[in-house]
N, C-alpha and C. Protein backbone atom coordinates (compact mmCIF):
# COMPACT_ATOMS: atom_id res chain seq x y z
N UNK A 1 190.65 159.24 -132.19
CA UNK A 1 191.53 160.24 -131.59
C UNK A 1 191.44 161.54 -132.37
N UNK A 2 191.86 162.51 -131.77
CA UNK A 2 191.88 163.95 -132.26
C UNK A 2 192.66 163.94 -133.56
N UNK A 3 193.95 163.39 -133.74
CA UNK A 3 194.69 163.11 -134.83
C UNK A 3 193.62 162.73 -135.71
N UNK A 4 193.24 161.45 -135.42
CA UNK A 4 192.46 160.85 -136.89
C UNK A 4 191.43 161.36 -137.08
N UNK A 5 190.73 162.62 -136.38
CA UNK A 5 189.62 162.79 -136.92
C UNK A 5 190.17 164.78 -137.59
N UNK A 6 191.45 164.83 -137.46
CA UNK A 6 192.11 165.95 -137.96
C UNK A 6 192.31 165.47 -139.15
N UNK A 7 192.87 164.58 -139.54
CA UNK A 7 193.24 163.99 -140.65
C UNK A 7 192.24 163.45 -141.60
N UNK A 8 191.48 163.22 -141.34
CA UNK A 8 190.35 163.07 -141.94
C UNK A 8 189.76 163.89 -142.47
N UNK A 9 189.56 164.93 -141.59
CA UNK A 9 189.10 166.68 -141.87
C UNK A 9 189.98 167.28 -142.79
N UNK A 10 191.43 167.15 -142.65
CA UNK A 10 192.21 167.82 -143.60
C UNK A 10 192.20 167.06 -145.32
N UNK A 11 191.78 165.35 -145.05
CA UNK A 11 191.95 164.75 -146.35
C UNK A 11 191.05 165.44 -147.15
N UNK A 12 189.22 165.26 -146.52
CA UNK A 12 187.58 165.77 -146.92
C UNK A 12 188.03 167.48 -147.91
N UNK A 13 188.89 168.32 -146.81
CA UNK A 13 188.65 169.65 -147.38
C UNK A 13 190.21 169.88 -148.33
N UNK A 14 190.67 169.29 -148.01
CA UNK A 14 191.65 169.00 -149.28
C UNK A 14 190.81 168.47 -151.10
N UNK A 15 190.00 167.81 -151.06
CA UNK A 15 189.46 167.78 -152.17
C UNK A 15 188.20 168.43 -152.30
N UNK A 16 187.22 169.63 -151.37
CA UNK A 16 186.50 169.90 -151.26
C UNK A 16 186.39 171.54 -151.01
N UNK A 17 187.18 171.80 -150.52
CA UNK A 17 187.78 173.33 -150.18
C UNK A 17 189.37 173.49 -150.12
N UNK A 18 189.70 173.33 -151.13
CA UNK A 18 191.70 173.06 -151.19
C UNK A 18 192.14 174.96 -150.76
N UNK A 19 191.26 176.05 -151.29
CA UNK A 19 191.73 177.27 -151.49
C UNK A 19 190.85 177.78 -150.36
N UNK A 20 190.19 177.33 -149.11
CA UNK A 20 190.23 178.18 -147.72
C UNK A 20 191.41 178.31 -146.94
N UNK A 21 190.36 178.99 -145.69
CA UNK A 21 191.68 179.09 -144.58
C UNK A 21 191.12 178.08 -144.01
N UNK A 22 192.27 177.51 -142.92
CA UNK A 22 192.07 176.95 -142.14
C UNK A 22 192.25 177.01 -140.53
N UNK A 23 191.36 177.08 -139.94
CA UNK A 23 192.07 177.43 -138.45
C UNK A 23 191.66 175.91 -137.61
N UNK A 24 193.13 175.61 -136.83
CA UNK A 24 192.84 174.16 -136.21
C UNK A 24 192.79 174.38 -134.55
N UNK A 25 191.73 173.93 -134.00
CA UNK A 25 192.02 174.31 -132.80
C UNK A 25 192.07 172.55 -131.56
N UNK A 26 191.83 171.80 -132.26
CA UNK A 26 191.68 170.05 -131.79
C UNK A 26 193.14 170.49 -131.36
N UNK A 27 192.94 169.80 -130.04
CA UNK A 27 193.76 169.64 -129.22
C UNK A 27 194.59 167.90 -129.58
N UNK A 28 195.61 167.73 -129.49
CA UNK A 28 196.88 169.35 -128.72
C UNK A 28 197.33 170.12 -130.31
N UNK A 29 197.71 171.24 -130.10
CA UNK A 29 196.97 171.95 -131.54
C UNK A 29 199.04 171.85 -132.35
N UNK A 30 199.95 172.05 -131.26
CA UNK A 30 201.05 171.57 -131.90
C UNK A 30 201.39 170.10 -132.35
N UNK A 31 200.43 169.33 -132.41
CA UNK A 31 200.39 168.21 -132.96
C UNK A 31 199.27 167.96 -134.29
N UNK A 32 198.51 168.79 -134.04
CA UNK A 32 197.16 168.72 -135.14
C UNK A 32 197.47 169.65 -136.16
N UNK A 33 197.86 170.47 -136.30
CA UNK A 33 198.25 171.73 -136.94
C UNK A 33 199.43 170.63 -138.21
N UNK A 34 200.46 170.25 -137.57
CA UNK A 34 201.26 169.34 -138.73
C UNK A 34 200.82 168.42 -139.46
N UNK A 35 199.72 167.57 -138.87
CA UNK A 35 199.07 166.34 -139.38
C UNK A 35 197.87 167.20 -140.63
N UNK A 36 197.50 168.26 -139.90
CA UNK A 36 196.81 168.83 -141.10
C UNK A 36 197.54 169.50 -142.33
N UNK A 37 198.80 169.65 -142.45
CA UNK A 37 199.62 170.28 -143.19
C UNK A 37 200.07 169.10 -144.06
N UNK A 38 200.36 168.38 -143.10
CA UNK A 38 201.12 167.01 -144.19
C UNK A 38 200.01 166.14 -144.92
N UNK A 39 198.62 166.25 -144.67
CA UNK A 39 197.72 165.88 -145.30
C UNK A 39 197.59 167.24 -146.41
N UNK A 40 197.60 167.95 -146.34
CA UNK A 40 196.85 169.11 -147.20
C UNK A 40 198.65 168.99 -148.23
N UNK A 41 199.81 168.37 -148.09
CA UNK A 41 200.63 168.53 -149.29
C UNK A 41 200.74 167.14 -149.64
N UNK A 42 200.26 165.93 -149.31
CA UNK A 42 200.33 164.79 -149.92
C UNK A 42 198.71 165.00 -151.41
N UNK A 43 198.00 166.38 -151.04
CA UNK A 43 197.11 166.52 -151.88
C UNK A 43 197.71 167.50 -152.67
N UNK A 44 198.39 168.23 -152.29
CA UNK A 44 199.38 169.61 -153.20
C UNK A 44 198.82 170.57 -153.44
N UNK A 45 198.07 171.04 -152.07
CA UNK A 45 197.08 171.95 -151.58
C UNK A 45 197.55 172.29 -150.80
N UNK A 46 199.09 172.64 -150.39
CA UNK A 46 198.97 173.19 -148.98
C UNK A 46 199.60 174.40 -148.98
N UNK A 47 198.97 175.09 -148.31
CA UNK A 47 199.61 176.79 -148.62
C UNK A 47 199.92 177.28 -147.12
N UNK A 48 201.34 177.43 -146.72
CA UNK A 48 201.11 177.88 -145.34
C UNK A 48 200.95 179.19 -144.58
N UNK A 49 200.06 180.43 -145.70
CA UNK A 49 199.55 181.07 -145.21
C UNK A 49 198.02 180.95 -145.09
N UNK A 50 197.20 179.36 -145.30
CA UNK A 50 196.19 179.49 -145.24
C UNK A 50 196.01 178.63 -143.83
N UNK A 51 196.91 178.24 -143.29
CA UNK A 51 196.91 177.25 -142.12
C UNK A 51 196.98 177.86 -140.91
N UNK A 52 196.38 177.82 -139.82
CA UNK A 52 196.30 178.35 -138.44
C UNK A 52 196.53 177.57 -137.37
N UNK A 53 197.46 177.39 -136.31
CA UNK A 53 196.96 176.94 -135.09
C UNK A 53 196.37 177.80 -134.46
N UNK A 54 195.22 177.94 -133.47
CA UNK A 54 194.45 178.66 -132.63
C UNK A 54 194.37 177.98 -131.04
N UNK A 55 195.07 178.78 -130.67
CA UNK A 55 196.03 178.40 -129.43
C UNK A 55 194.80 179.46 -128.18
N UNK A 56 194.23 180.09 -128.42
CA UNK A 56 193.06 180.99 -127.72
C UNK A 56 192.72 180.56 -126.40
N UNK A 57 191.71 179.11 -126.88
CA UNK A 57 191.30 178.33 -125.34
C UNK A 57 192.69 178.55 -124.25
N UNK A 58 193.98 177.94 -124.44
CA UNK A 58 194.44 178.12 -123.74
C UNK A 58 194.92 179.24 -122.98
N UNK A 59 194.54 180.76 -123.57
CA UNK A 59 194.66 182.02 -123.00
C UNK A 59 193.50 182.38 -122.08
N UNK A 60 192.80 182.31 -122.33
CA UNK A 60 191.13 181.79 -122.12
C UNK A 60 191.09 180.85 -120.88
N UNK A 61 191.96 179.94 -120.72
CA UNK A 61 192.08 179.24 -119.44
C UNK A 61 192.91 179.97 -118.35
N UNK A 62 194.10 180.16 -119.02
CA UNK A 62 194.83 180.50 -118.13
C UNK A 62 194.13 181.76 -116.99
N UNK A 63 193.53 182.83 -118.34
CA UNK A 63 192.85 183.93 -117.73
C UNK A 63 191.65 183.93 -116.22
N UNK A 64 190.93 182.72 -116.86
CA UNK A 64 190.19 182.56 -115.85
C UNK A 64 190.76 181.84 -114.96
N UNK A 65 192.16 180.92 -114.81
CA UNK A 65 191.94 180.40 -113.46
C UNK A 65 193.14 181.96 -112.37
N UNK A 66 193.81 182.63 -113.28
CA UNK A 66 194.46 183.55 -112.68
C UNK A 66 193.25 184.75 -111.98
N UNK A 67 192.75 185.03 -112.59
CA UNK A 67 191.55 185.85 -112.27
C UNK A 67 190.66 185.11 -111.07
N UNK A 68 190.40 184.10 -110.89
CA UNK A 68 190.15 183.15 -110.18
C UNK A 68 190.79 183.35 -108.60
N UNK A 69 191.78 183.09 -108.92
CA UNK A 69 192.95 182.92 -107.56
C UNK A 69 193.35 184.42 -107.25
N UNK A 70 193.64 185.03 -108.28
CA UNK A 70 193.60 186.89 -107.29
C UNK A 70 192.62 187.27 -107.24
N UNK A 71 191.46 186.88 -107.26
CA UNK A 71 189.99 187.62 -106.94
C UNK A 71 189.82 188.82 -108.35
N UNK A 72 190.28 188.62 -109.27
CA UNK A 72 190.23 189.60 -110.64
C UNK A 72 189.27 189.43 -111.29
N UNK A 73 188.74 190.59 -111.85
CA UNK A 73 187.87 190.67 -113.36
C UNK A 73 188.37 189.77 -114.33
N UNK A 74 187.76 188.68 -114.88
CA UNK A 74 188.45 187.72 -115.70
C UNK A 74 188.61 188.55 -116.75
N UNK A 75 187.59 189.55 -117.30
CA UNK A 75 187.32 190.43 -118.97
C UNK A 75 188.45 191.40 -118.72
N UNK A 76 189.51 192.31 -117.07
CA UNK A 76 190.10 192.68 -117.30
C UNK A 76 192.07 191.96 -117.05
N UNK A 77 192.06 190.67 -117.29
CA UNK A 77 193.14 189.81 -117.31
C UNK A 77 193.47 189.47 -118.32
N UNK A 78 194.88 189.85 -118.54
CA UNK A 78 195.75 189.20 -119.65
C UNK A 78 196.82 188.07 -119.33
N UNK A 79 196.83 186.88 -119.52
CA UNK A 79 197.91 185.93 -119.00
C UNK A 79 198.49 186.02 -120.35
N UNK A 80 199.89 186.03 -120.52
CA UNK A 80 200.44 185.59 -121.35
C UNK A 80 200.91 183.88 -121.25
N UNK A 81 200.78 183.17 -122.59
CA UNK A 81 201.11 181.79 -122.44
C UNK A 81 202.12 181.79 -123.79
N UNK A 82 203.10 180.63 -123.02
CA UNK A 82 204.08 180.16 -124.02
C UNK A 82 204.40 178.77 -123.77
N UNK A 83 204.83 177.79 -124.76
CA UNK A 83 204.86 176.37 -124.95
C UNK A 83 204.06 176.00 -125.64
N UNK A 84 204.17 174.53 -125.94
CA UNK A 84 203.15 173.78 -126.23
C UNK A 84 201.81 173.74 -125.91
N UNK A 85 200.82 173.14 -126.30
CA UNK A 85 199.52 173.11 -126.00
C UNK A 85 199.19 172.03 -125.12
N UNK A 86 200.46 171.11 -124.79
CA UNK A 86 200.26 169.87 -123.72
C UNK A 86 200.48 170.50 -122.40
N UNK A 87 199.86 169.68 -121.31
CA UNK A 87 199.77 170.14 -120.33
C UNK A 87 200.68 170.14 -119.57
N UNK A 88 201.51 169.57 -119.95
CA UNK A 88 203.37 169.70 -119.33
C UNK A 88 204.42 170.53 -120.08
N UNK A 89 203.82 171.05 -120.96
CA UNK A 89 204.84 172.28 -122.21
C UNK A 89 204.07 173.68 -122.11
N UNK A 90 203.21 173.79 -121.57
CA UNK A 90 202.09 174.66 -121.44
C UNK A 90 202.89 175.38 -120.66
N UNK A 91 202.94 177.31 -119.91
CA UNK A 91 203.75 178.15 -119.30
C UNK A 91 203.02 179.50 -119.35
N UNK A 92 201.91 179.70 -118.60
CA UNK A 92 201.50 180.70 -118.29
C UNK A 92 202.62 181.69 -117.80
N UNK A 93 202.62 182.68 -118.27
CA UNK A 93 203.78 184.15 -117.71
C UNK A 93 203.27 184.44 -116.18
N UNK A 94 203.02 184.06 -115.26
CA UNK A 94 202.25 184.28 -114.41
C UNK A 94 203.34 185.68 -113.53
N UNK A 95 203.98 186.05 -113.88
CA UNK A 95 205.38 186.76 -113.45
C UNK A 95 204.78 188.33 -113.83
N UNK A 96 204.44 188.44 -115.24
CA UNK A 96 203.92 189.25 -115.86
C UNK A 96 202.48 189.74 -116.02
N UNK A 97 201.76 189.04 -114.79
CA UNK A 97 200.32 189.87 -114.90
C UNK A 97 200.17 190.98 -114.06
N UNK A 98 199.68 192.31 -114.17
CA UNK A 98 199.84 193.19 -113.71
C UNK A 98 199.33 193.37 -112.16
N UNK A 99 199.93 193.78 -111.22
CA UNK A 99 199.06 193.60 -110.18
C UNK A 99 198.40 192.30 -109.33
N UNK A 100 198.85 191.29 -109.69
CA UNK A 100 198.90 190.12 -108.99
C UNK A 100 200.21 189.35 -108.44
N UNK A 101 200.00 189.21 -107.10
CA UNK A 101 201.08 188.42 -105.79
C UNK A 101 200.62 186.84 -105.92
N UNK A 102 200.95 186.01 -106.33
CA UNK A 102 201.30 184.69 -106.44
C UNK A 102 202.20 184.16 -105.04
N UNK A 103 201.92 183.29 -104.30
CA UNK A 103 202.65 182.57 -103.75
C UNK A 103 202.85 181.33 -104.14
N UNK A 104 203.76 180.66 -103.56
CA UNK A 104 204.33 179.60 -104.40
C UNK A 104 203.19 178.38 -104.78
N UNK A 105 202.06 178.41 -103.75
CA UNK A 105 201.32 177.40 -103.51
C UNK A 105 200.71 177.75 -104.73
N UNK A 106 200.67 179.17 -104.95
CA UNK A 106 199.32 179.77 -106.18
C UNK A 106 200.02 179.11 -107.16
N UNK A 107 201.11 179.29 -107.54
CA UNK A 107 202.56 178.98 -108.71
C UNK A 107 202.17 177.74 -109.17
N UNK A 108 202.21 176.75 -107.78
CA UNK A 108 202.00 175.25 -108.22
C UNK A 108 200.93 174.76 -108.89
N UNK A 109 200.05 175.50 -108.16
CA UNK A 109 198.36 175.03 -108.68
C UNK A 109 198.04 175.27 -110.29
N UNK A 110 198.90 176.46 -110.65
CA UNK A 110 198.61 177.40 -111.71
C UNK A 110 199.88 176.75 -112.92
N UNK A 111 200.53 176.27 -112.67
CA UNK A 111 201.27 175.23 -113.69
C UNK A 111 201.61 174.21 -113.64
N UNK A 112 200.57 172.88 -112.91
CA UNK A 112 200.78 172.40 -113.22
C UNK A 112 199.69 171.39 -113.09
């Protein structure tokens, strides 16, 4: 699983690179992001300005399937996303993209 192979990764560079950054992007990243933290202080390496979740892909998705469904330039779309990284906590702003009409059917498709 994504966990154990996060954890694994965090034990390896805990004794191997204790003083990088780290950016986690293994999905779901609000679950991987802690497991890598609580591994990196059971080593007493953990610094939490060197730790990242990288939450991107999911802006990156959202963008293209909104761009998608209004017929948009994907390179000129911004979706804002908020929640979790699971696919039921996940919340594209779809309210807030500029210039795009959503109907409800679009709404459904697009969260959920």
């Amino acid at each position: 699983t994504n966990a154990s192979i996060v954890q694994g990764l965090a034990e390896a560079c805990a004794k191997s690179c204790p003083d990088a950054m780290f950016l986690i992007i293994s999905n779901p990243v609000n679950s991987t992001v802690p497991i890598f933290a609580e591994t990196l202080k059971k080593h007493g390496v953990y610094n939490p300005r060197k730790l990242f979740g990288v939450t991107t892909l999911d802006v990156v998705r959202a963008n293209t399937f909104v761009s998608e469904n209004q017929g948009m330039d994907v390179n000129n779309t911004n979706v804002r996303v908020i929640g979790g990284h699971a696919g039921t906590t996940i919340l594209p702003l779809l309210s807030q993209v500029p210039g795009a009409k959503f109907s409800e059917e679009n709404v459904q498709n697009l969260t959920h």
